[in-house]
N, C-alpha and C. Protein backbone atom coordinates (compact mmCIF):
# COMPACT_ATOMS: atom_id res chain seq x y z
N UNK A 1 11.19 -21.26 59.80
CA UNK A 1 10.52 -21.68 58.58
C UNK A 1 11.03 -20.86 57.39
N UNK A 2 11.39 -19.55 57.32
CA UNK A 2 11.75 -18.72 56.82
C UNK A 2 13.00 -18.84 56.43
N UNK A 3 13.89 -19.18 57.14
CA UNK A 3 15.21 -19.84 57.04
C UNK A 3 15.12 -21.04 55.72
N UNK A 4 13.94 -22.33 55.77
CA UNK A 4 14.38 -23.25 55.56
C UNK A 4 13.58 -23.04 53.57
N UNK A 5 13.07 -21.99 53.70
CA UNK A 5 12.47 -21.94 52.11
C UNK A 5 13.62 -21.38 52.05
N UNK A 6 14.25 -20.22 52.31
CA UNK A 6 15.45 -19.48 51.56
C UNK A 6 16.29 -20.21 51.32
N UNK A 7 16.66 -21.12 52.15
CA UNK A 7 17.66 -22.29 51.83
C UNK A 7 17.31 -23.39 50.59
N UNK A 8 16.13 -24.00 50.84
CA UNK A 8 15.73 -24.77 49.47
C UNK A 8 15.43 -24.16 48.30
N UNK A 9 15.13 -22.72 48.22
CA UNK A 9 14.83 -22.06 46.63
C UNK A 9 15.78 -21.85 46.25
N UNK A 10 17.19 -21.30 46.10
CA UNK A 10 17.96 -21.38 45.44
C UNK A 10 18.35 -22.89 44.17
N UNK A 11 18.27 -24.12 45.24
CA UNK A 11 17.86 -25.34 44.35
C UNK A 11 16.79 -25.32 43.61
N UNK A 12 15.88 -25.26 44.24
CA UNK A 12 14.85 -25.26 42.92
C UNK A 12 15.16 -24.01 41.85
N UNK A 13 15.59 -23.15 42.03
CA UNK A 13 15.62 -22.45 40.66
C UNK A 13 16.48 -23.18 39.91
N UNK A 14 17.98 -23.63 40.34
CA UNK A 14 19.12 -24.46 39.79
C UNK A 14 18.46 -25.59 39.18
N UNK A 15 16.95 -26.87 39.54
CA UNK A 15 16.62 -27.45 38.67
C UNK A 15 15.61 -27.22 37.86
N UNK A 16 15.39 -25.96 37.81
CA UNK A 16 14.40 -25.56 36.58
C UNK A 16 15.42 -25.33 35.52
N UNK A 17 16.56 -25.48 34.96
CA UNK A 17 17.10 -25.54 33.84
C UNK A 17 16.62 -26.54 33.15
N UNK A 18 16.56 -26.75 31.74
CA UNK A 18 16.18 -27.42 31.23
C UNK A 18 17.25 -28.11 30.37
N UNK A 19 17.86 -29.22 29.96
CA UNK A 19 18.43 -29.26 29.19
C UNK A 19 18.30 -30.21 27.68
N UNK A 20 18.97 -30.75 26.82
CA UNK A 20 18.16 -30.55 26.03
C UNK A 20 17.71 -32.39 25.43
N UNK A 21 19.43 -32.80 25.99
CA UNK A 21 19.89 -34.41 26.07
C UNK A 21 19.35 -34.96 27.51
N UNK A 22 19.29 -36.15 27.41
CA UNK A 22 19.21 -36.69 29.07
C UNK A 22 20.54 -37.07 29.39
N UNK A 23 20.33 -37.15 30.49
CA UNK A 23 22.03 -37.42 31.36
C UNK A 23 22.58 -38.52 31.13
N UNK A 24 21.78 -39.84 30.78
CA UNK A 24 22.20 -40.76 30.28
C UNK A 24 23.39 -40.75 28.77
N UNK A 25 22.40 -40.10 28.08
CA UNK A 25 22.78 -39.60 26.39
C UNK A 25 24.06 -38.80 26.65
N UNK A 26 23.94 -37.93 27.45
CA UNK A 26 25.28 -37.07 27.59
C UNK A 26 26.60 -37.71 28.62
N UNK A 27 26.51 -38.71 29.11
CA UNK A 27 27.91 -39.61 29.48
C UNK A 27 27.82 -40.08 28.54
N UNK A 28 27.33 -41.15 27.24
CA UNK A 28 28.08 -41.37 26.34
C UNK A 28 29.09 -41.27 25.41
N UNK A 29 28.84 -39.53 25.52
CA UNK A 29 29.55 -38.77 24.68
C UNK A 29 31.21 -38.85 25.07
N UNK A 30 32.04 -38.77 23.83
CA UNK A 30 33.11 -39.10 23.88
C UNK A 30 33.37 -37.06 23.77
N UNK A 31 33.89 -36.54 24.38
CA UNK A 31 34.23 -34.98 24.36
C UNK A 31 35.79 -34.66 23.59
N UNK A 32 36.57 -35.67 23.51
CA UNK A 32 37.50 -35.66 23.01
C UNK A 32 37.52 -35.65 21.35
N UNK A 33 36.38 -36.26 20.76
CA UNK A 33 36.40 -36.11 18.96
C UNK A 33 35.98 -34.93 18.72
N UNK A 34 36.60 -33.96 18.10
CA UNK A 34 35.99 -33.27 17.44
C UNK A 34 35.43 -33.46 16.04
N UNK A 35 34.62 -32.51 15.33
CA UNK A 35 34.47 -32.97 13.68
C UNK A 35 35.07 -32.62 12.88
N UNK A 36 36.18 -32.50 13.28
CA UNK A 36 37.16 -32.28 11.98
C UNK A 36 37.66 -33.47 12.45
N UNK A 37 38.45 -34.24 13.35
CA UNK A 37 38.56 -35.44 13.26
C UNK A 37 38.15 -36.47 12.80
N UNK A 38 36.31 -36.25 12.74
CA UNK A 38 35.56 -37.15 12.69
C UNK A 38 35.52 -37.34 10.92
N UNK A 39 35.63 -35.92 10.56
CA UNK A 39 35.46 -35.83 9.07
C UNK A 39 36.64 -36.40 8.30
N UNK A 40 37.85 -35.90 8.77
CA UNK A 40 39.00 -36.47 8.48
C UNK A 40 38.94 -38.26 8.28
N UNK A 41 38.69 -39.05 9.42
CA UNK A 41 38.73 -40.38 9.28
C UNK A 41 37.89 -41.17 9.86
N UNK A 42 35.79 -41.03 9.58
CA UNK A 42 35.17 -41.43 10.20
C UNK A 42 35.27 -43.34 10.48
N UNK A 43 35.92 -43.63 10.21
CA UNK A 43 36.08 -45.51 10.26
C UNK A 43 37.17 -45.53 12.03
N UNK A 44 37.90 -44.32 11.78
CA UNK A 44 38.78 -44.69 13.25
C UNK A 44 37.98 -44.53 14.66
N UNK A 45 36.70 -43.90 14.46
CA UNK A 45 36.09 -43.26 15.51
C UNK A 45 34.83 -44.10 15.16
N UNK A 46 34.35 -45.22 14.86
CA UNK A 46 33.57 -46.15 14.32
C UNK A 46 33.31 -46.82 15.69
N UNK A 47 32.14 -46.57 16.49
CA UNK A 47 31.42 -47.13 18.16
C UNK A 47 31.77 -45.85 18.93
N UNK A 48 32.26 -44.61 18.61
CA UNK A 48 32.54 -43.65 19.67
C UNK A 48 30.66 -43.24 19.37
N UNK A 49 31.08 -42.07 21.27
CA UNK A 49 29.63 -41.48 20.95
C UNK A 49 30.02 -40.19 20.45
N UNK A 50 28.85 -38.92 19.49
CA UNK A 50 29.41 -38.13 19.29
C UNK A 50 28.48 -36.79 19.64
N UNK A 51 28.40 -35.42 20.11
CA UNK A 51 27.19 -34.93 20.16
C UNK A 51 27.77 -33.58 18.64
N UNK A 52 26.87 -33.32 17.76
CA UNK A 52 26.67 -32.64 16.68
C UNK A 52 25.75 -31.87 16.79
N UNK A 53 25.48 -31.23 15.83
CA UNK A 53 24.94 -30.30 15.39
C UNK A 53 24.87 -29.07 14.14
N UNK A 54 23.71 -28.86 13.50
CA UNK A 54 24.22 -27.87 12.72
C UNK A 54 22.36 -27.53 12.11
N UNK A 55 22.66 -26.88 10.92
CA UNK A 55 21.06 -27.39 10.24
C UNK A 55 20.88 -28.51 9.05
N UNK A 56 19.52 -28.53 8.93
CA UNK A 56 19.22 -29.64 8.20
C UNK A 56 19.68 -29.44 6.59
N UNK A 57 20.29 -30.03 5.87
CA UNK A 57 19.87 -29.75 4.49
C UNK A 57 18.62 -30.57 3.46
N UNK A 58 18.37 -31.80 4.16
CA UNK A 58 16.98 -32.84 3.51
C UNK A 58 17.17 -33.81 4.48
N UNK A 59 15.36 -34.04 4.19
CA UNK A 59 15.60 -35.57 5.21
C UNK A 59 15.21 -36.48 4.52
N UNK A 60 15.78 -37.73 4.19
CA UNK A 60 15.07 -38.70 3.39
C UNK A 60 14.50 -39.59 4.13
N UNK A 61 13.09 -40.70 3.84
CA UNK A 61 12.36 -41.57 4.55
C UNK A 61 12.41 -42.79 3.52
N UNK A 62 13.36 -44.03 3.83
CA UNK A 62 13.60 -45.10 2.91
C UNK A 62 12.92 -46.38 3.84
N UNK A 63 12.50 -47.34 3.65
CA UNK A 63 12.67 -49.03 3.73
C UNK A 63 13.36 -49.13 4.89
N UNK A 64 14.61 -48.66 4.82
CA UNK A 64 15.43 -48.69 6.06
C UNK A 64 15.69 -47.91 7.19
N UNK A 65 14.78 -46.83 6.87
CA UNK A 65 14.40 -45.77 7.67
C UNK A 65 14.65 -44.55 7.73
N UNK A 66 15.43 -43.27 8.29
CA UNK A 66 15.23 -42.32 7.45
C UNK A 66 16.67 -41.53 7.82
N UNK A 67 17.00 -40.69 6.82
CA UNK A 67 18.40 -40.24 6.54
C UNK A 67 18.36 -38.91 6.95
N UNK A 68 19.15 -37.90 7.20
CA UNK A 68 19.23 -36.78 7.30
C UNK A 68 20.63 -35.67 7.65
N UNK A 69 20.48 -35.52 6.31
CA UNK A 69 22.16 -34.38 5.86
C UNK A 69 21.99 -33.40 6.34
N UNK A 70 22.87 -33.29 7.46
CA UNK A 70 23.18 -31.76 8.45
C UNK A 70 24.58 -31.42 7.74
N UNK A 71 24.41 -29.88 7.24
CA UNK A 71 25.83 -29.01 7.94
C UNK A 71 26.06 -28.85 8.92
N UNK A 72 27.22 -29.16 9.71
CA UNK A 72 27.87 -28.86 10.73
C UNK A 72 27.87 -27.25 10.97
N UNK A 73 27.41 -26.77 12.39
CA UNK A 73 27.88 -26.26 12.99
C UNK A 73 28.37 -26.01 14.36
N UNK A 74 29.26 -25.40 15.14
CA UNK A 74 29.39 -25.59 16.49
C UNK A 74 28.72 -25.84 17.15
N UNK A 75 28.12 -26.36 18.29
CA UNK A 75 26.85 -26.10 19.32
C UNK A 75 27.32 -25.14 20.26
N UNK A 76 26.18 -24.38 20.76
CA UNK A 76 27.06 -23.42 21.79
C UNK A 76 26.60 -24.17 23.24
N UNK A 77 26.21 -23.17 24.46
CA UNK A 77 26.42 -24.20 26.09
C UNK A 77 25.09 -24.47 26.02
N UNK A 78 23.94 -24.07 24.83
CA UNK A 78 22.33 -24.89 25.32
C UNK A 78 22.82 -25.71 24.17
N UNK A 79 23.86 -26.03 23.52
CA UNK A 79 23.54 -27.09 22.34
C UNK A 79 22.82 -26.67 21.32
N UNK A 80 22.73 -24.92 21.07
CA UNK A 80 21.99 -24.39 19.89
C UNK A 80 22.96 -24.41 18.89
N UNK A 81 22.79 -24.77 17.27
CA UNK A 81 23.47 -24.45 16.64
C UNK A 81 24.19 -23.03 16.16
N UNK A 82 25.31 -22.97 16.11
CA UNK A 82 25.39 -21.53 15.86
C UNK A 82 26.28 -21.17 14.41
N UNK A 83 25.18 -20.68 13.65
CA UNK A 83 25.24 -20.88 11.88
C UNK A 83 26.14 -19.49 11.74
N UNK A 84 26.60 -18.76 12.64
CA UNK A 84 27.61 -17.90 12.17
C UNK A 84 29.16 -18.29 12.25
N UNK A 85 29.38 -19.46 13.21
CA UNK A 85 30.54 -19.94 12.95
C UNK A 85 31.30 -20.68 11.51
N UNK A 86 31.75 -21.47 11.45
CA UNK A 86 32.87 -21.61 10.21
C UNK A 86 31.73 -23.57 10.52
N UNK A 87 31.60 -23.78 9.24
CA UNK A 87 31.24 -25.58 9.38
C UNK A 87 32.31 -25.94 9.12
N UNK A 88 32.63 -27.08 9.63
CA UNK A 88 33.40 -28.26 9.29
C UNK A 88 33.14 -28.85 8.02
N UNK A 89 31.84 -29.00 8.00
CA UNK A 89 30.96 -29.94 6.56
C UNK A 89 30.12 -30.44 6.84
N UNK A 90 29.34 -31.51 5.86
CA UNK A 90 28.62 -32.59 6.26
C UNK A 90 28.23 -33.69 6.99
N UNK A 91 27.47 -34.04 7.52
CA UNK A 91 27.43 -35.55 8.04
C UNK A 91 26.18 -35.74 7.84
N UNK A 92 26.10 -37.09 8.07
CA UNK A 92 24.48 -37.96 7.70
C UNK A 92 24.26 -38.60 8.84
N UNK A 93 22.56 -37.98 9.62
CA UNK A 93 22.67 -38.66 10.87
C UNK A 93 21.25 -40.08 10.17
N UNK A 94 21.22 -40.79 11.00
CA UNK A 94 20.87 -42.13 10.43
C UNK A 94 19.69 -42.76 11.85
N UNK A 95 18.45 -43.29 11.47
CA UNK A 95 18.21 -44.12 12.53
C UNK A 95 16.92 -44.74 11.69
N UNK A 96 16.72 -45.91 12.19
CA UNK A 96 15.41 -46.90 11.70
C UNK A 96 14.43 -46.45 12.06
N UNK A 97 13.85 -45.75 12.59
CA UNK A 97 12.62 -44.58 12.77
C UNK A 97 12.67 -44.06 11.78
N UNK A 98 10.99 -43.48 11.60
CA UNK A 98 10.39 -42.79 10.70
C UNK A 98 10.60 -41.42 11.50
N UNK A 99 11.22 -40.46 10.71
CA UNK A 99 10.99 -39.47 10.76
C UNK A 99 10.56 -37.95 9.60
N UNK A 100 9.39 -37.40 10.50
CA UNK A 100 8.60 -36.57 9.84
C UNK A 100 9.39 -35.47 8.96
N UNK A 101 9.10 -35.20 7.76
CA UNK A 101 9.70 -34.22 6.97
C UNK A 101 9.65 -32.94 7.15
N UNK A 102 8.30 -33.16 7.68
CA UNK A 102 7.69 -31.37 7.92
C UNK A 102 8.44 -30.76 9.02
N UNK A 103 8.87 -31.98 10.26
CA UNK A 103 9.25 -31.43 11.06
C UNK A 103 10.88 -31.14 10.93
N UNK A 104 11.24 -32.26 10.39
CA UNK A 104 12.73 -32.53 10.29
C UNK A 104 12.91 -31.51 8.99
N UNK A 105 12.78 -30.33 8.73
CA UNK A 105 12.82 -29.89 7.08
C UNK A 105 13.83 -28.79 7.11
N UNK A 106 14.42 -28.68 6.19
CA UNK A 106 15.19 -28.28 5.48
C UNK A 106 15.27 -26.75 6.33
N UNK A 107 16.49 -25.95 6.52
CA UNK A 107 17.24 -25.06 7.16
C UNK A 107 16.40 -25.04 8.82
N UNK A 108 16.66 -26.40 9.11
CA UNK A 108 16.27 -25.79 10.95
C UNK A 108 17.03 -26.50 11.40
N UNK A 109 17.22 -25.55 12.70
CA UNK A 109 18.38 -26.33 13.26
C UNK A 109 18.73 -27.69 14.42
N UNK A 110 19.37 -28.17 14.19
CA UNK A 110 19.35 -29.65 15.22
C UNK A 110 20.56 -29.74 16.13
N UNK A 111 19.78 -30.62 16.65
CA UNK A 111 21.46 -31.05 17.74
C UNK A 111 21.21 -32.68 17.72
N UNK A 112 22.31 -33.45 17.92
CA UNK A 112 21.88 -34.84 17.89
C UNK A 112 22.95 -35.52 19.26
N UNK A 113 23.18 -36.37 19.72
CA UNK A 113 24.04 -37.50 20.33
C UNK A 113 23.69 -38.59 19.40
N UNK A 114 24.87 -39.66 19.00
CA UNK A 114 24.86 -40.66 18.22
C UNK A 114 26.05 -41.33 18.32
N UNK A 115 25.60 -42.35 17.15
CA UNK A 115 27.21 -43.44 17.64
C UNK A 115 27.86 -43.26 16.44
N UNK A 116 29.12 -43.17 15.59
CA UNK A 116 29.92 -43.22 14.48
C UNK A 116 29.51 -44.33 14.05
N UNK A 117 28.88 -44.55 13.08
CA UNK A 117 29.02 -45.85 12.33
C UNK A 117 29.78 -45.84 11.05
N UNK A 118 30.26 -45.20 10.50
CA UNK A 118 31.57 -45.16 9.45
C UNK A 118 31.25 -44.05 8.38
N UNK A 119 31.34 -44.35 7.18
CA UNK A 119 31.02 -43.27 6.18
C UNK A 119 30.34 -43.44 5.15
N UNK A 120 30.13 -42.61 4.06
CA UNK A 120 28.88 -43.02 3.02
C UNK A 120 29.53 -42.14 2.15
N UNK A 121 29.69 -42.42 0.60
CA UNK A 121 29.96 -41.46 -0.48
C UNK A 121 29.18 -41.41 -1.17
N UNK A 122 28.25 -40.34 -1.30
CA UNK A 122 27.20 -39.47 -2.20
C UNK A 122 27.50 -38.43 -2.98
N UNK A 123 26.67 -38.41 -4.18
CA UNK A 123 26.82 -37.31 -4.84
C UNK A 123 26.59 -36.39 -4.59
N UNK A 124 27.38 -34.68 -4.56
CA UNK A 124 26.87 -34.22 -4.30
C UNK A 124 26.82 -32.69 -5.23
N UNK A 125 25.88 -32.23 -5.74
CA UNK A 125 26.14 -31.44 -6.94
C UNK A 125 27.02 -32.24 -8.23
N UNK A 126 28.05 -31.38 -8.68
CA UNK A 126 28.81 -32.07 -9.96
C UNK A 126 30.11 -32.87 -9.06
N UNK A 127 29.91 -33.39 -7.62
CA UNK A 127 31.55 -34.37 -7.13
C UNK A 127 30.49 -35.02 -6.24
N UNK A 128 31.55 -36.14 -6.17
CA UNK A 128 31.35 -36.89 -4.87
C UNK A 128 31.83 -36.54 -3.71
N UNK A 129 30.88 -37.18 -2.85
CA UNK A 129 30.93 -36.28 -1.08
C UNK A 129 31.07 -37.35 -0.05
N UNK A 130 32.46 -37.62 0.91
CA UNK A 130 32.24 -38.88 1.94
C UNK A 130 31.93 -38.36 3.17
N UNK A 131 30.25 -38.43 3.60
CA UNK A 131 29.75 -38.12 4.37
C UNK A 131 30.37 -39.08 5.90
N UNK A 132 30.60 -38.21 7.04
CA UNK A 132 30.36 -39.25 8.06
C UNK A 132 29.25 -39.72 8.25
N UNK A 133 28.87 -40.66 8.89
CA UNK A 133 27.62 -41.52 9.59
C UNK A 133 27.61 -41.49 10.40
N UNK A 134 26.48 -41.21 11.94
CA UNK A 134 25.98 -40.75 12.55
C UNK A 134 24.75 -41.35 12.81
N UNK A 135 24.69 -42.60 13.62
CA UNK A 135 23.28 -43.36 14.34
C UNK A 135 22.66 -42.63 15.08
N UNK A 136 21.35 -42.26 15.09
CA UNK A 136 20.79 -41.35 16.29
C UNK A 136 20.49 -42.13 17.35
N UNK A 137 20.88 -41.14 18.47
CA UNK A 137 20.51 -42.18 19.81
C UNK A 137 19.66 -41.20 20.64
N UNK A 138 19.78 -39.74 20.35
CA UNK A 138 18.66 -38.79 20.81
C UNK A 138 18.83 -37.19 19.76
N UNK A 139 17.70 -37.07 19.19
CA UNK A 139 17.84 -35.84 18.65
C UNK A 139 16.84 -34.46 18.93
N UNK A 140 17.61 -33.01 18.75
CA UNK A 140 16.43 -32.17 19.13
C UNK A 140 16.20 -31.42 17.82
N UNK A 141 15.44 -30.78 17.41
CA UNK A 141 15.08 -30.44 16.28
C UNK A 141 14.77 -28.49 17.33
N UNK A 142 15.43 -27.55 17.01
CA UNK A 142 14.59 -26.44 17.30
C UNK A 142 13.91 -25.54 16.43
N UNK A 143 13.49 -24.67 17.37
CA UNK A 143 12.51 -23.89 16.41
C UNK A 143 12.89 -23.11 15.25
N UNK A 144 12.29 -22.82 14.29
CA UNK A 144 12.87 -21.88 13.54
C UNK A 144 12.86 -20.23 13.55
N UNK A 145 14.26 -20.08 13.31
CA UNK A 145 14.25 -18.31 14.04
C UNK A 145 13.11 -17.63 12.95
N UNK A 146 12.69 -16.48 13.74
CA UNK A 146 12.09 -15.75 13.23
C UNK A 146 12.47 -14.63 12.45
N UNK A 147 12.49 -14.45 11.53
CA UNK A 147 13.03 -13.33 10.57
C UNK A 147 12.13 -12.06 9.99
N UNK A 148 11.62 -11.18 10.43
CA UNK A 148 10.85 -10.31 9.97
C UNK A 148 11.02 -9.72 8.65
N UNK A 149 9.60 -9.88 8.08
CA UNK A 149 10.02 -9.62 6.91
C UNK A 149 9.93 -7.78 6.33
N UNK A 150 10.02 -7.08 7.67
CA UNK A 150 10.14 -5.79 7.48
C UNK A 150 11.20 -5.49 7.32
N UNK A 151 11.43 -4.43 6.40
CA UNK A 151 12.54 -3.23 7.33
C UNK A 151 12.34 -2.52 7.98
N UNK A 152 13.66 -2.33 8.90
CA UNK A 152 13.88 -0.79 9.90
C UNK A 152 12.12 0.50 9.21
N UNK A 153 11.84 0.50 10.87
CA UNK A 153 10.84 1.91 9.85
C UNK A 153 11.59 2.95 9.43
N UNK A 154 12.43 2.97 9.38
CA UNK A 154 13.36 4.19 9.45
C UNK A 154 15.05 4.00 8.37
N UNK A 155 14.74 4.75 7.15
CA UNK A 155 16.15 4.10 7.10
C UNK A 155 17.07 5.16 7.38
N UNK A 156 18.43 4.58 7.11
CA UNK A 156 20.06 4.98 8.05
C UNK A 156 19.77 6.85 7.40
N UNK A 157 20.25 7.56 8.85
CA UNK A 157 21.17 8.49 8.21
C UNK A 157 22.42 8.90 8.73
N UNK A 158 23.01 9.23 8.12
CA UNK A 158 24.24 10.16 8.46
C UNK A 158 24.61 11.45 8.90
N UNK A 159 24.94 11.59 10.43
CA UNK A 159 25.23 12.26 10.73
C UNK A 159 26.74 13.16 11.04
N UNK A 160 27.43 13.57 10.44
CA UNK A 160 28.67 13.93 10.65
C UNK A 160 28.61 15.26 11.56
N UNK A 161 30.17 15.16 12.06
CA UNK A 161 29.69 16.02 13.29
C UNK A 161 30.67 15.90 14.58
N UNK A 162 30.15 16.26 15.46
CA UNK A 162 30.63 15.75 17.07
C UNK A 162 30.62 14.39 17.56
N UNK A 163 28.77 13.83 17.24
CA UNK A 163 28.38 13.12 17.19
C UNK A 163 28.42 11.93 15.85
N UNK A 164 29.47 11.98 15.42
CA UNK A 164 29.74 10.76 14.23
C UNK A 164 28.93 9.84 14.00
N UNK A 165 28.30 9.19 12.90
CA UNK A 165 28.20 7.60 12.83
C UNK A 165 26.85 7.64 12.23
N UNK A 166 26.06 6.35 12.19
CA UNK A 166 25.01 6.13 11.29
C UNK A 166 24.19 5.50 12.46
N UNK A 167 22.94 6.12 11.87
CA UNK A 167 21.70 6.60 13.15
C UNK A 167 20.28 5.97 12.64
N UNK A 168 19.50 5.00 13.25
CA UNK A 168 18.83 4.10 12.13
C UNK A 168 17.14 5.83 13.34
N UNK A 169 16.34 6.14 12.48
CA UNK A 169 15.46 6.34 12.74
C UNK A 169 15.11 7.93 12.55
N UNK A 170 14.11 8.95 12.78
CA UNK A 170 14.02 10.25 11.76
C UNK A 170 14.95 11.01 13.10
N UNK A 171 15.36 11.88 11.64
CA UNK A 171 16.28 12.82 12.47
C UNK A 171 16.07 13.81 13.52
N UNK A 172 15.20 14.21 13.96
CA UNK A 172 15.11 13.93 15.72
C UNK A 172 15.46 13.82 16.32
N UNK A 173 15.28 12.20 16.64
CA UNK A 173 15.49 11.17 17.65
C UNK A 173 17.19 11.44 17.63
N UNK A 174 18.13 11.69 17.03
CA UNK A 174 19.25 11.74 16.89
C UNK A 174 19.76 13.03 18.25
N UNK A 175 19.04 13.69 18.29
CA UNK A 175 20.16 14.71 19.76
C UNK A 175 18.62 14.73 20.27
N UNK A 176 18.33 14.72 20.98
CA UNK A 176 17.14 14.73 22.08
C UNK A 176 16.63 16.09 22.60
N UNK A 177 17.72 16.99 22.28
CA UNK A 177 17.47 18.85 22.46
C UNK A 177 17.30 19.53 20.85
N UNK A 178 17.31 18.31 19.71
CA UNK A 178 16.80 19.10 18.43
C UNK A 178 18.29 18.78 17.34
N UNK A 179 18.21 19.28 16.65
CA UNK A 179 18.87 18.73 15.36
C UNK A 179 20.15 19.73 15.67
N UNK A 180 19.75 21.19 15.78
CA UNK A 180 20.75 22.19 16.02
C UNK A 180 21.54 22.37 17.15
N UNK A 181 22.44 22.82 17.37
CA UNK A 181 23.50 23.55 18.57
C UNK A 181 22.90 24.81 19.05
């Protein structure tokens, strides 16, 4: 009996991953476009599937349903956006659903799967901008990071020395036998 749990728990831990698309949504995906391709000439890649990501910059709610301008950024292996990499640019993801503002709002980050449907030129500041288009076929919206609005209790000092470098907390804590030799 002992044998036959050790043998089946390893699986069950393997399907407690969670992920974030369904399996369906994720064979669509074409893995071969990237978005610089896509940005380059969204009409050639017009019925591919695509998976994106980045954060929001606005979401609009029209008649035709509701719009929403992401910066691009990479996704990493959970499909989190990761806003320290380099964007590509813009895209506009698109679907006839109503979607909520509060939730969909401005600097959080998303991931989407969708289909290319071609491009859109908007203004944007003082130029015009040819957004790709982007049908939603499943999107995740995550949480927003938390940013404390403290500082360090402690600010930097400098220690020169044996021990070189910059030391966040009271000087102390810096040699553990006392400040002196």
């Amino acid at each position: 009996m002992k044998s036959a749990i050790l043998f089946i728990l390893p699986f069950l831990l393997l399907t407690g991953c969670a992920h974030v698309f369904s399996q369906q949504a994720e064979s669509l995906v074409d893995p071969t476009v990237s978005f610089d391709q896509l940005k380059r000439n969204p009409s050639a890649y017009a019925g591919k599937y695509v998976k994106l990501g980045g954060t929001i910059v606005q979401t609009k709610n029209t008649k035709e349903g509701s719009q929403v301008e992401i910066v691009q950024f990479m996704l990493d292996s959970g499909d989190i956006p990761d806003d320290t990499s380099r964007s590509g640019g813009r895209f506009l993801a698109v679907t006839p659903d109503f979607l909520d503002t509060m939730i969909y709002k401005a600097e959080r980050p998303v991931a989407i799967i969708g289909v290319v449907k071609g491009e859109k030129t908007l203004p944007l500041g003082e130029t015009e901008y040819t957004y790709p288009v982007v049908s939603i076929v499943e999107i995740h919206v995550w949480k927003e990071p938390i940013v404390s609005p403290y500082p360090p209790p402690y600010p930097p000092y400098y220690y020169p020395g044996l021990l070189d470098g910059w030391w966040y907390g009271p000087p102390y804590w810096r040699y553990p036998w006392g400040p002196y030799w």
